[in-house]
N, C-alpha and C. Protein backbone atom coordinates (compact mmCIF):
# COMPACT_ATOMS: atom_id res chain seq x y z
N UNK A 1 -13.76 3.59 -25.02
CA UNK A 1 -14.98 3.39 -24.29
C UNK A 1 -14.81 2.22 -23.33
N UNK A 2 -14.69 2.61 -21.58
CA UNK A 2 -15.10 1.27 -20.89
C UNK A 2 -16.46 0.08 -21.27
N UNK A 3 -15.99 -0.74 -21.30
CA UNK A 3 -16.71 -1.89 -21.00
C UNK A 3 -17.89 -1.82 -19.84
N UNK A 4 -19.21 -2.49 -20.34
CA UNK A 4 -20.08 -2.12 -19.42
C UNK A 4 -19.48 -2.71 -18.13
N UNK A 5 -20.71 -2.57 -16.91
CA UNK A 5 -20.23 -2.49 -15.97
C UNK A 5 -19.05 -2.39 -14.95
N UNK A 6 -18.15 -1.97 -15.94
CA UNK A 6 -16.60 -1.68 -15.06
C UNK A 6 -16.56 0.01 -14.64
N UNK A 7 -16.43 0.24 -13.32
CA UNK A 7 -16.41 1.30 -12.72
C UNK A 7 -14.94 2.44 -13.08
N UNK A 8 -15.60 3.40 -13.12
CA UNK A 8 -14.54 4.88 -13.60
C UNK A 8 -12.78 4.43 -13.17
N UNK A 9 -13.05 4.72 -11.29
CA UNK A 9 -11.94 4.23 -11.30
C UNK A 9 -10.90 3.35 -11.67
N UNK A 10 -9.52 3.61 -11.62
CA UNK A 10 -8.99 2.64 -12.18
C UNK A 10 -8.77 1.67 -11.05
N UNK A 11 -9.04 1.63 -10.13
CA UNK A 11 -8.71 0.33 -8.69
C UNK A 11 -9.59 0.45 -7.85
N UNK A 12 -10.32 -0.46 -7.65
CA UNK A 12 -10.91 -0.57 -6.64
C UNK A 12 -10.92 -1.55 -5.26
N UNK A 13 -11.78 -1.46 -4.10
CA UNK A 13 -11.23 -2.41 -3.08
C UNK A 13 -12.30 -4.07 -3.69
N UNK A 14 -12.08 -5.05 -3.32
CA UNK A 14 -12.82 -6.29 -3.13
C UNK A 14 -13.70 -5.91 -2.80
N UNK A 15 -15.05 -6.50 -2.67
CA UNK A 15 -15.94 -6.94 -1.94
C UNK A 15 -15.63 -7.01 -0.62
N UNK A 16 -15.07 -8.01 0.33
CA UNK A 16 -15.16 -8.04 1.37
C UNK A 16 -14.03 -7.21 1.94
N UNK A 17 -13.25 -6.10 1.19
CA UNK A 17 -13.03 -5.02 1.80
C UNK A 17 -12.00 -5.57 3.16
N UNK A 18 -10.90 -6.64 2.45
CA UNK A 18 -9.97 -7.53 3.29
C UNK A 18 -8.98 -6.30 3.74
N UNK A 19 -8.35 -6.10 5.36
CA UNK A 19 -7.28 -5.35 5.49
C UNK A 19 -6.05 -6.55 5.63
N UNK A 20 -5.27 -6.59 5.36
CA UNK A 20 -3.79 -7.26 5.39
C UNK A 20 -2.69 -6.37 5.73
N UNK A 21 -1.45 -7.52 6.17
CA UNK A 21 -0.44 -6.95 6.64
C UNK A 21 0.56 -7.99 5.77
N UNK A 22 1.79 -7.16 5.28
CA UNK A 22 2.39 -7.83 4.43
C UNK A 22 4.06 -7.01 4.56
N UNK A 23 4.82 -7.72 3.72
CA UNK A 23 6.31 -7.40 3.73
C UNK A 23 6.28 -6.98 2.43
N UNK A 24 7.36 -5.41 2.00
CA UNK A 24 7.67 -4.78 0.93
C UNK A 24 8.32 -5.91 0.26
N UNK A 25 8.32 -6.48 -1.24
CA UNK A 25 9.47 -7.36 -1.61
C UNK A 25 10.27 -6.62 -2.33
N UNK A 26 9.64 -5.19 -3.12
CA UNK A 26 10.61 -4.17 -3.69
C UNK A 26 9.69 -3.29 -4.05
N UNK A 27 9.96 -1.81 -3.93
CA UNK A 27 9.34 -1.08 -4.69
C UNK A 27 10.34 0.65 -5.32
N UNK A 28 10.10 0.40 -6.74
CA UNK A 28 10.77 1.47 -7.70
C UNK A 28 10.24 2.84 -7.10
N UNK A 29 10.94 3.59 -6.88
CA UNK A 29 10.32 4.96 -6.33
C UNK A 29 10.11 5.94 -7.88
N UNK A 30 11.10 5.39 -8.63
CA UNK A 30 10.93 6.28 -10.08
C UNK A 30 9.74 5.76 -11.07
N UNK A 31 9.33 4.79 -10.74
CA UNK A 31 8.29 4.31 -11.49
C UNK A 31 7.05 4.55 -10.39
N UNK A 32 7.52 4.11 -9.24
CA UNK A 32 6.29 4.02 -8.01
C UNK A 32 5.55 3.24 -8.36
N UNK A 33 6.50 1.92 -8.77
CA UNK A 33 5.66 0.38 -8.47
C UNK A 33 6.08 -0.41 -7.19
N UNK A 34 5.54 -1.33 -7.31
CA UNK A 34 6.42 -2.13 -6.30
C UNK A 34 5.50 -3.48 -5.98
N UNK A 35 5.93 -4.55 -5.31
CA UNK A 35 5.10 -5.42 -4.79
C UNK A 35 5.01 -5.63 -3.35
N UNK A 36 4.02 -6.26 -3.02
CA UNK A 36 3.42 -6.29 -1.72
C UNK A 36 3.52 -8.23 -1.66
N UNK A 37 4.26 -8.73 -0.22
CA UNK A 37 3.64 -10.35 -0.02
C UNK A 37 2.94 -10.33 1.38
N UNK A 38 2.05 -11.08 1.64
CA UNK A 38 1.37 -11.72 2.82
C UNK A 38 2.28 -12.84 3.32
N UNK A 39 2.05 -12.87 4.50
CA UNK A 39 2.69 -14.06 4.96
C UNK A 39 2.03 -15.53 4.41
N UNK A 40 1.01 -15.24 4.00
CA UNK A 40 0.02 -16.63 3.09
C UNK A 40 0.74 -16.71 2.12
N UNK A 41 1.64 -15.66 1.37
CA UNK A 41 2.19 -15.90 0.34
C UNK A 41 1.91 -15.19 -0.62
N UNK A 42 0.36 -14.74 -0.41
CA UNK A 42 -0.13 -13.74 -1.60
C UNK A 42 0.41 -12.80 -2.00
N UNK A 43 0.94 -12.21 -3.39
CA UNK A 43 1.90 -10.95 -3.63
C UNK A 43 0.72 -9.95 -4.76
N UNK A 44 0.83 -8.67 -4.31
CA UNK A 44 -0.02 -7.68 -4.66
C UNK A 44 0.98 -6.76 -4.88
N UNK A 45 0.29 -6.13 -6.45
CA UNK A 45 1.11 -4.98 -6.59
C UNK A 45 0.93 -3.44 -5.90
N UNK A 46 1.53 -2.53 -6.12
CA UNK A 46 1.77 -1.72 -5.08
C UNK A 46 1.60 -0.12 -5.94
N UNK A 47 0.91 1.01 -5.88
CA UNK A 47 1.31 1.88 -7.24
C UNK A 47 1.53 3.00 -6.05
N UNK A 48 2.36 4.50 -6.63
CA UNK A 48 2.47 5.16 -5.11
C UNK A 48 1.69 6.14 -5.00
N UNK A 49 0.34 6.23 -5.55
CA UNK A 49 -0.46 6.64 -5.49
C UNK A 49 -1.33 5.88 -3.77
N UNK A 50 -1.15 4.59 -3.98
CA UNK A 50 -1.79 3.41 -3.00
C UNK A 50 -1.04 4.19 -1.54
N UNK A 51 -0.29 4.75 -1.44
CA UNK A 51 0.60 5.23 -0.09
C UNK A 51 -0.12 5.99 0.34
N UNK A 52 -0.07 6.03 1.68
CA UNK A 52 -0.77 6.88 2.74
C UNK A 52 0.16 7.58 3.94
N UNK A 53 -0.34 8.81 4.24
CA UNK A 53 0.42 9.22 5.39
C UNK A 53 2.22 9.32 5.07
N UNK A 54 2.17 8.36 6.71
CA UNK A 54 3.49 8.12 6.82
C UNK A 54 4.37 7.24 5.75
N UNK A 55 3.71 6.45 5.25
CA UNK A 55 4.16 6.17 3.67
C UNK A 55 4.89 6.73 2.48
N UNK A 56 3.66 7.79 2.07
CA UNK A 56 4.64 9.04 1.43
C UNK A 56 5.52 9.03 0.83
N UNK A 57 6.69 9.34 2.47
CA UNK A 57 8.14 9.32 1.88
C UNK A 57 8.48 8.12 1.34
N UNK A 58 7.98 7.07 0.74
CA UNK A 58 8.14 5.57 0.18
C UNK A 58 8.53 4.56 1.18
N UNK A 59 8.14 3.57 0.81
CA UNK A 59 8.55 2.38 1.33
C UNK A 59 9.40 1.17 0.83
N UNK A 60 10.48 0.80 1.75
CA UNK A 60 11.47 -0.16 1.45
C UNK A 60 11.09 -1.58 1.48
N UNK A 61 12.10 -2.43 0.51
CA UNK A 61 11.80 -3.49 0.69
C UNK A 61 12.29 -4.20 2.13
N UNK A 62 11.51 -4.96 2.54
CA UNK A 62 11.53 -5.36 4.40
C UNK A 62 10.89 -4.69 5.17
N UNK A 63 9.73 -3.50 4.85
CA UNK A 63 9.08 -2.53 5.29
C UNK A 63 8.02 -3.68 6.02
N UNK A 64 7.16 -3.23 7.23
CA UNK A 64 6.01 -4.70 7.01
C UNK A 64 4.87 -3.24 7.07
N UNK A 65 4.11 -3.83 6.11
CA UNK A 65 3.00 -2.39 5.72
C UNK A 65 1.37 -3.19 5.85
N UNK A 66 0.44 -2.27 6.00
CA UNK A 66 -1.05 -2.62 6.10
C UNK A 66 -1.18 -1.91 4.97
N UNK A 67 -2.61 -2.90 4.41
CA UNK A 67 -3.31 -2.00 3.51
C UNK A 67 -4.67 -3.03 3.03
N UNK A 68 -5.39 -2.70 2.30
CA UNK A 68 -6.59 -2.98 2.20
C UNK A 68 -6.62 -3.62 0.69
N UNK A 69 -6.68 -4.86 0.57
CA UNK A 69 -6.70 -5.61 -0.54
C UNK A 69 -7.74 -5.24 -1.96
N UNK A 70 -7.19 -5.02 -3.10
CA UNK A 70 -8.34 -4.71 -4.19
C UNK A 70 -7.78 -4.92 -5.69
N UNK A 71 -8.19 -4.44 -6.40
CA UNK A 71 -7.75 -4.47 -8.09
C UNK A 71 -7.70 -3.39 -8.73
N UNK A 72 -6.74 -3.83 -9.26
CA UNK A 72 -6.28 -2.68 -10.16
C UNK A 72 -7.05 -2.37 -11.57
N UNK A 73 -7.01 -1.61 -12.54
CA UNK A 73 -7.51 -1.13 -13.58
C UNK A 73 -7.30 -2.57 -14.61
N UNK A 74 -6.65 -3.56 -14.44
CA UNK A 74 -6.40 -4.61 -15.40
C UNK A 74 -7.18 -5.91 -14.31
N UNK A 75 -7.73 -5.80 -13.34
CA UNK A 75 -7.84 -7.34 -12.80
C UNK A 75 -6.98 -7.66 -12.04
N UNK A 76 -5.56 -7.20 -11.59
CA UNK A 76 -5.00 -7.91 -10.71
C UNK A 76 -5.11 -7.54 -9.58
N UNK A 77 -4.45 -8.05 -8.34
CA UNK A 77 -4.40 -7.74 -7.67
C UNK A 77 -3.79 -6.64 -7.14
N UNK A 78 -3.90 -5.74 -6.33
CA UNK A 78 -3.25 -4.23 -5.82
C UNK A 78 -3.63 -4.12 -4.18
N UNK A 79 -2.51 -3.68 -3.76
CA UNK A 79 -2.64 -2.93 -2.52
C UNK A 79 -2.97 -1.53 -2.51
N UNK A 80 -4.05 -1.47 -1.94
CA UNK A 80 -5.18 0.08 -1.73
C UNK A 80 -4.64 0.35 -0.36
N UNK A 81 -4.61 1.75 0.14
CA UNK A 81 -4.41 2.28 1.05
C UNK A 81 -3.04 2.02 2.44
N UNK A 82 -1.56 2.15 1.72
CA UNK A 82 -0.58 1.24 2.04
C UNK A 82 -0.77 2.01 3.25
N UNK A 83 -0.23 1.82 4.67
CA UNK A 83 0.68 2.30 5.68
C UNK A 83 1.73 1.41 6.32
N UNK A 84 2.54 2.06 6.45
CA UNK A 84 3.48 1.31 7.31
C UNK A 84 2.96 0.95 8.46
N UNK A 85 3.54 -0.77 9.02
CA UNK A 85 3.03 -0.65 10.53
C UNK A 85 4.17 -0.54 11.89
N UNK A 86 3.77 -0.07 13.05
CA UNK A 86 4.68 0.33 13.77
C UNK A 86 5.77 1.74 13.55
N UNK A 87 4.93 2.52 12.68
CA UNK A 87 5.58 3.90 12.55
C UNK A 87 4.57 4.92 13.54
N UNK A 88 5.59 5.69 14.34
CA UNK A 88 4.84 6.57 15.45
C UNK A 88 4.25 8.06 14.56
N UNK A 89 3.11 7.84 14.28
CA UNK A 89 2.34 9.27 13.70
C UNK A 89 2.54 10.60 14.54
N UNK A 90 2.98 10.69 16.08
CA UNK A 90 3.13 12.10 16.72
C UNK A 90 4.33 12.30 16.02
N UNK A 91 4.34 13.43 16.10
CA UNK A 91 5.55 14.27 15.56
C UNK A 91 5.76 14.96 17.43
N UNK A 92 6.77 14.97 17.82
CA UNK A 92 7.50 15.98 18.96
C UNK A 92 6.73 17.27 19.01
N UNK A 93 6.94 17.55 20.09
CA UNK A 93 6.05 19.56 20.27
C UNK A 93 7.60 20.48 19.34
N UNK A 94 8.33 19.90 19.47
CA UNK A 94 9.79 20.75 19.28
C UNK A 94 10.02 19.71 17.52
N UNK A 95 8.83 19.85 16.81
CA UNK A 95 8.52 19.28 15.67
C UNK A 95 10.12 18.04 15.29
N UNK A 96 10.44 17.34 16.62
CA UNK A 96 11.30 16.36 15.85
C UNK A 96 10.67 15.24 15.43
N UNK A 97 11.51 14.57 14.45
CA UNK A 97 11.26 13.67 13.10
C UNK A 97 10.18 12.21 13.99
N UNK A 98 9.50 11.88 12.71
CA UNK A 98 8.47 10.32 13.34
C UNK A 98 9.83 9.43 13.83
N UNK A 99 9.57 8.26 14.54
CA UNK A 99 10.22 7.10 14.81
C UNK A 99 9.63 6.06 14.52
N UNK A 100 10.34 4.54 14.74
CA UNK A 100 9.62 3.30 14.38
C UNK A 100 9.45 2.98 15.82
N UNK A 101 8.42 2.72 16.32
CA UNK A 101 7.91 2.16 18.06
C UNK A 101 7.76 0.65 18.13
N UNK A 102 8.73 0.11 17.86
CA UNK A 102 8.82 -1.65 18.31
C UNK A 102 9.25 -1.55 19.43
């Protein structure tokens, strides 16, 4: 039985619903953990459920990714809604592969 007022889900976003940009420091593709740092320093964990889009196919450590700051099912901290940044979402008419657009 949950504890009162703790919501179904297991993660939810903050309150003020913070977006950040941060560097992969590692993430297990067989477990589909991983951690997330801010350049402030702050490190958030990562589950690969949290991946979006172009994400997906996983993300490396040195990746620099956005995502929307929140908690996980225990209180800590988690990265909600990862994307990579600077990955080109068109795909080619002649369906060739995404690129990175720096």
């Amino acid at each position: 039985m949950r504890p009162a007022g703790r919501p179904d889900s297991p993660v939810r976003a903050m309150a003020s619903r913070r977006t950040l940009q941060g560097s992969v420091l590692q993430f297990d593709p067989g477990r589909g953990l991983g951690e997330i740092q801010t350049e402030s320093g702050e490190t958030f964990s990562v589950h690969r459920n949290a991946l979006r889009d172009e994400a997906l196919s996983g993300i490396f450590p040195g990746d620099i990714v956005e995502f929307v700051a929140g908690r996980n099912r225990f209180g800590h901290k988690a990265a909600l809604e990862v994307r990579r940044v600077g990955w080109d979402d068109e795909d080619g008419d002649d369906d060739t592969p995404r690129e990175w657009t720096f």
